[in-house]
N, C-alpha and C. Protein backbone atom coordinates (compact mmCIF):
# COMPACT_ATOMS: atom_id res chain seq x y z
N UNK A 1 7.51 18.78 41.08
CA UNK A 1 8.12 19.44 39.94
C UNK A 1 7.75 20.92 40.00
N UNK A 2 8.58 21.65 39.63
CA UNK A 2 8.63 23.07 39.41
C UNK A 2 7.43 23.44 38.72
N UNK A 3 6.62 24.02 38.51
CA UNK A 3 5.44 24.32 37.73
C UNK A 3 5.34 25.89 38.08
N UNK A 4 5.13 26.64 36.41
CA UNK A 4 4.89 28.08 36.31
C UNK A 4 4.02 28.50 35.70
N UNK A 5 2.93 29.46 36.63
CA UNK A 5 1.58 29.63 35.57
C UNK A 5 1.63 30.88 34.82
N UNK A 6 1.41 31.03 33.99
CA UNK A 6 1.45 32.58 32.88
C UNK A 6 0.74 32.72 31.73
N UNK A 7 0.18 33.53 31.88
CA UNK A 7 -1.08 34.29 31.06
C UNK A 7 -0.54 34.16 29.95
N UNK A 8 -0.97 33.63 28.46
CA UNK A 8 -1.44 33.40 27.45
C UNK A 8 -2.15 34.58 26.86
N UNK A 9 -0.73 35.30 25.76
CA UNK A 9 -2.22 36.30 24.78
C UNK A 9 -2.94 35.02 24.01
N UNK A 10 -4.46 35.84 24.34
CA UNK A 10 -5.46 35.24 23.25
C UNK A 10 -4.99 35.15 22.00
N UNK A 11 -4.51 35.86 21.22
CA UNK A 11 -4.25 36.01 19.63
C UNK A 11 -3.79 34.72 19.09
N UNK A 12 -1.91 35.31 19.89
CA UNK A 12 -0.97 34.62 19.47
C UNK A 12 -0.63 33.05 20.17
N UNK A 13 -0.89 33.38 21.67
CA UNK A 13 -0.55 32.32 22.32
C UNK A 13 0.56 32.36 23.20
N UNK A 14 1.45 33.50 22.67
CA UNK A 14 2.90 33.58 23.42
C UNK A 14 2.77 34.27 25.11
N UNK A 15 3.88 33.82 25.62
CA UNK A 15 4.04 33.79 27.18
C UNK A 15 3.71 34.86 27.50
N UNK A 16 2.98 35.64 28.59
CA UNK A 16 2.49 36.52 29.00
C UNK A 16 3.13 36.76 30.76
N UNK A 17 2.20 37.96 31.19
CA UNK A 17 2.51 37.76 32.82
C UNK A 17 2.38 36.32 33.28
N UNK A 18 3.94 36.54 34.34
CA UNK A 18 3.81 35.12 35.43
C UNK A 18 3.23 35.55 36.89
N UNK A 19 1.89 34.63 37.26
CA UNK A 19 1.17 34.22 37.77
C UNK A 19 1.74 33.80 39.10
N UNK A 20 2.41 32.59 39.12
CA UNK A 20 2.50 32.02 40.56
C UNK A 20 3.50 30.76 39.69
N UNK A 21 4.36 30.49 41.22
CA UNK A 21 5.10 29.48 40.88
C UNK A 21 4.45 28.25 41.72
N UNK A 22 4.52 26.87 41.97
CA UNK A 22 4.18 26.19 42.97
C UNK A 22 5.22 24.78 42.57
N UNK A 23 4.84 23.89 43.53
CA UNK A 23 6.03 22.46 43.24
C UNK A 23 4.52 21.81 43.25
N UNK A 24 4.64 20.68 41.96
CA UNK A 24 3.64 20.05 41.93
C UNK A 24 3.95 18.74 41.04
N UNK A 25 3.32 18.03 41.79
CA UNK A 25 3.26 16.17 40.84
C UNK A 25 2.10 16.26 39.75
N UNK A 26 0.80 16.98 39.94
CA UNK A 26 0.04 16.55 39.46
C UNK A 26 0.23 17.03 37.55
N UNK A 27 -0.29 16.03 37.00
CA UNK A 27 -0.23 15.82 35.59
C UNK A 27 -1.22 16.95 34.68
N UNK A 28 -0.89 18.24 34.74
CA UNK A 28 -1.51 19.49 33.65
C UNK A 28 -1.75 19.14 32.66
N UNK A 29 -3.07 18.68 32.07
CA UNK A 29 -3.26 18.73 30.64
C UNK A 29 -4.27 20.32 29.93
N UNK A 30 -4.26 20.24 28.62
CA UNK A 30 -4.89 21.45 27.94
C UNK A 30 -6.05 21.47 28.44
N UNK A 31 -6.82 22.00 29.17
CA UNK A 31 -8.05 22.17 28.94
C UNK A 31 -8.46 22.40 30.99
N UNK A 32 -7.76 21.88 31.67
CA UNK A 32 -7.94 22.03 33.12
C UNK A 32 -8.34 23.24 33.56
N UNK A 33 -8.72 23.75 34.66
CA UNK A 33 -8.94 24.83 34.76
C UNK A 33 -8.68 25.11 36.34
N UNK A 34 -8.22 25.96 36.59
CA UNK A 34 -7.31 26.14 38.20
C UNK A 34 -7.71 27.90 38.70
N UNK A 35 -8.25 27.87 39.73
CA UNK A 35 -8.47 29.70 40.32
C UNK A 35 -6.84 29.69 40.74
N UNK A 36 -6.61 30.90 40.56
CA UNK A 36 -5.59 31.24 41.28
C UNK A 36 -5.87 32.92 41.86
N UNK A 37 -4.94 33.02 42.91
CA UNK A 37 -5.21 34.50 43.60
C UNK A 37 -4.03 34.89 43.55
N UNK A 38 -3.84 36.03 43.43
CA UNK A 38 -2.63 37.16 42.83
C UNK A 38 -3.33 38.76 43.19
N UNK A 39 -2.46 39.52 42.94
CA UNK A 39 -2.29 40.23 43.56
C UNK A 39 -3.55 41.16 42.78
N UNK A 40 -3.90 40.76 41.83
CA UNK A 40 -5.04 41.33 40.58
C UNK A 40 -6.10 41.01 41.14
N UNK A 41 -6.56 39.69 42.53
CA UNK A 41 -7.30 38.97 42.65
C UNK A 41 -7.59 37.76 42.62
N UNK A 42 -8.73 37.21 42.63
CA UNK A 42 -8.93 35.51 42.43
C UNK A 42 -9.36 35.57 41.07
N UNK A 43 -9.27 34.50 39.75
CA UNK A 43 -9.62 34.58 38.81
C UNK A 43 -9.54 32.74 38.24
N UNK A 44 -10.42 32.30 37.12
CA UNK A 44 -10.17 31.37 36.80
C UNK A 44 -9.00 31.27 35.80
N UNK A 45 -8.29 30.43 35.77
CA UNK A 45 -7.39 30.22 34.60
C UNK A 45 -7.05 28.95 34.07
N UNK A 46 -7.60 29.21 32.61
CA UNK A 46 -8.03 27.63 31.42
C UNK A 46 -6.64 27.44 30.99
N UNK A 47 -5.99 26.09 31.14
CA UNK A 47 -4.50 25.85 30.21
C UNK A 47 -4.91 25.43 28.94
N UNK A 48 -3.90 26.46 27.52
CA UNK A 48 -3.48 26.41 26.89
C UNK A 48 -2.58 25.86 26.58
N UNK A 49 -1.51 25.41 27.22
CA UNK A 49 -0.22 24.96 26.76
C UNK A 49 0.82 24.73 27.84
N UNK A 50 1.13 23.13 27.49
CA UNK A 50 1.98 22.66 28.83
C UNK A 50 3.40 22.47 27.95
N UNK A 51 4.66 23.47 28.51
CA UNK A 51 5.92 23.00 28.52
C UNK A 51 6.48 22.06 29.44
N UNK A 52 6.98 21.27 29.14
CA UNK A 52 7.99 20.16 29.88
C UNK A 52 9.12 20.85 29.19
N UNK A 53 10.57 20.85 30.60
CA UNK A 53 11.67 21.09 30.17
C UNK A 53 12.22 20.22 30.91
N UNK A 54 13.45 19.79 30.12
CA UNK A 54 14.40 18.72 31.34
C UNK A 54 16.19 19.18 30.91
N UNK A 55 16.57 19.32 32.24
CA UNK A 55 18.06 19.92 31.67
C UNK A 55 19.09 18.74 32.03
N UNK A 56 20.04 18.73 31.49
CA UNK A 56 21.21 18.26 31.59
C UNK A 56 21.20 17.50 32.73
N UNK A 57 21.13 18.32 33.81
CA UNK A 57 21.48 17.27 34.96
C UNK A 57 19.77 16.52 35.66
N UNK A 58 19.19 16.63 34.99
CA UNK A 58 17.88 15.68 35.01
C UNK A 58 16.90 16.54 35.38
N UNK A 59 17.02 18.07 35.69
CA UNK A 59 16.30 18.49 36.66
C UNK A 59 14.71 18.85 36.04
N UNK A 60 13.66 18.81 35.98
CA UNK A 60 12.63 18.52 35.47
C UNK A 60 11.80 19.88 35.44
N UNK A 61 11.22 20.86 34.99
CA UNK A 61 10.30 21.67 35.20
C UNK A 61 8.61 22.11 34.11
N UNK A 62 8.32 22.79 34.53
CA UNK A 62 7.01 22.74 33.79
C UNK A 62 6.43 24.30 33.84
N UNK A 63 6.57 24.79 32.56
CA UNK A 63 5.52 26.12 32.50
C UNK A 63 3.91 25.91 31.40
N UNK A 64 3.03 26.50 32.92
CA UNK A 64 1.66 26.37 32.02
C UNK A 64 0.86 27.45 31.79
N UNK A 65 0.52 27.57 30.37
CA UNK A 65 0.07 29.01 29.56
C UNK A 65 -1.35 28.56 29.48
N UNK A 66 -1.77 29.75 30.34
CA UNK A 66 -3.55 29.79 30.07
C UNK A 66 -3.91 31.13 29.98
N UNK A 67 -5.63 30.81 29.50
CA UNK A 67 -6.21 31.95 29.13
C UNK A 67 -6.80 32.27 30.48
N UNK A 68 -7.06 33.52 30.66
CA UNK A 68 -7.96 34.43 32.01
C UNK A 68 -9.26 34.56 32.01
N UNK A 69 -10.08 33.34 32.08
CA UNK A 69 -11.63 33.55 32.43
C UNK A 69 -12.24 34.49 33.36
């Protein structure tokens, strides 16, 4: 599945810079925590918030909002 990672303001919560895209099965819940490396560097990043989207013709994707440890 499509999976998109993006920075989370602290405050509000709403979608921030996107991170990295990847195809992934595995099951994101709140609280996981994943390094990722970008162009800022390597950094930890805590999920906040998992979207599931599914469109019309079945196609399945997933954006996940975390905070920047």
């Amino acid at each position: 599945m499509r999976t998109d990672f993006f920075e989370a303001d602290e405050f509000t919560g709403s979608k921030g810079q996107h991170y990295a895209t990847i195809d992934s099965d595995y099951r994101w819940e709140k609280g996981d925590e994943v390094w990722l490396n970008s162009e800022g560097g390597r950094f930890k990043l805590r999920i906040t918030w998992v979207v599931v989207e599914v469109a019309g013709d079945g196609t399945v994707t997933r954006e996940l909002l975390g905070l920047r440890l």
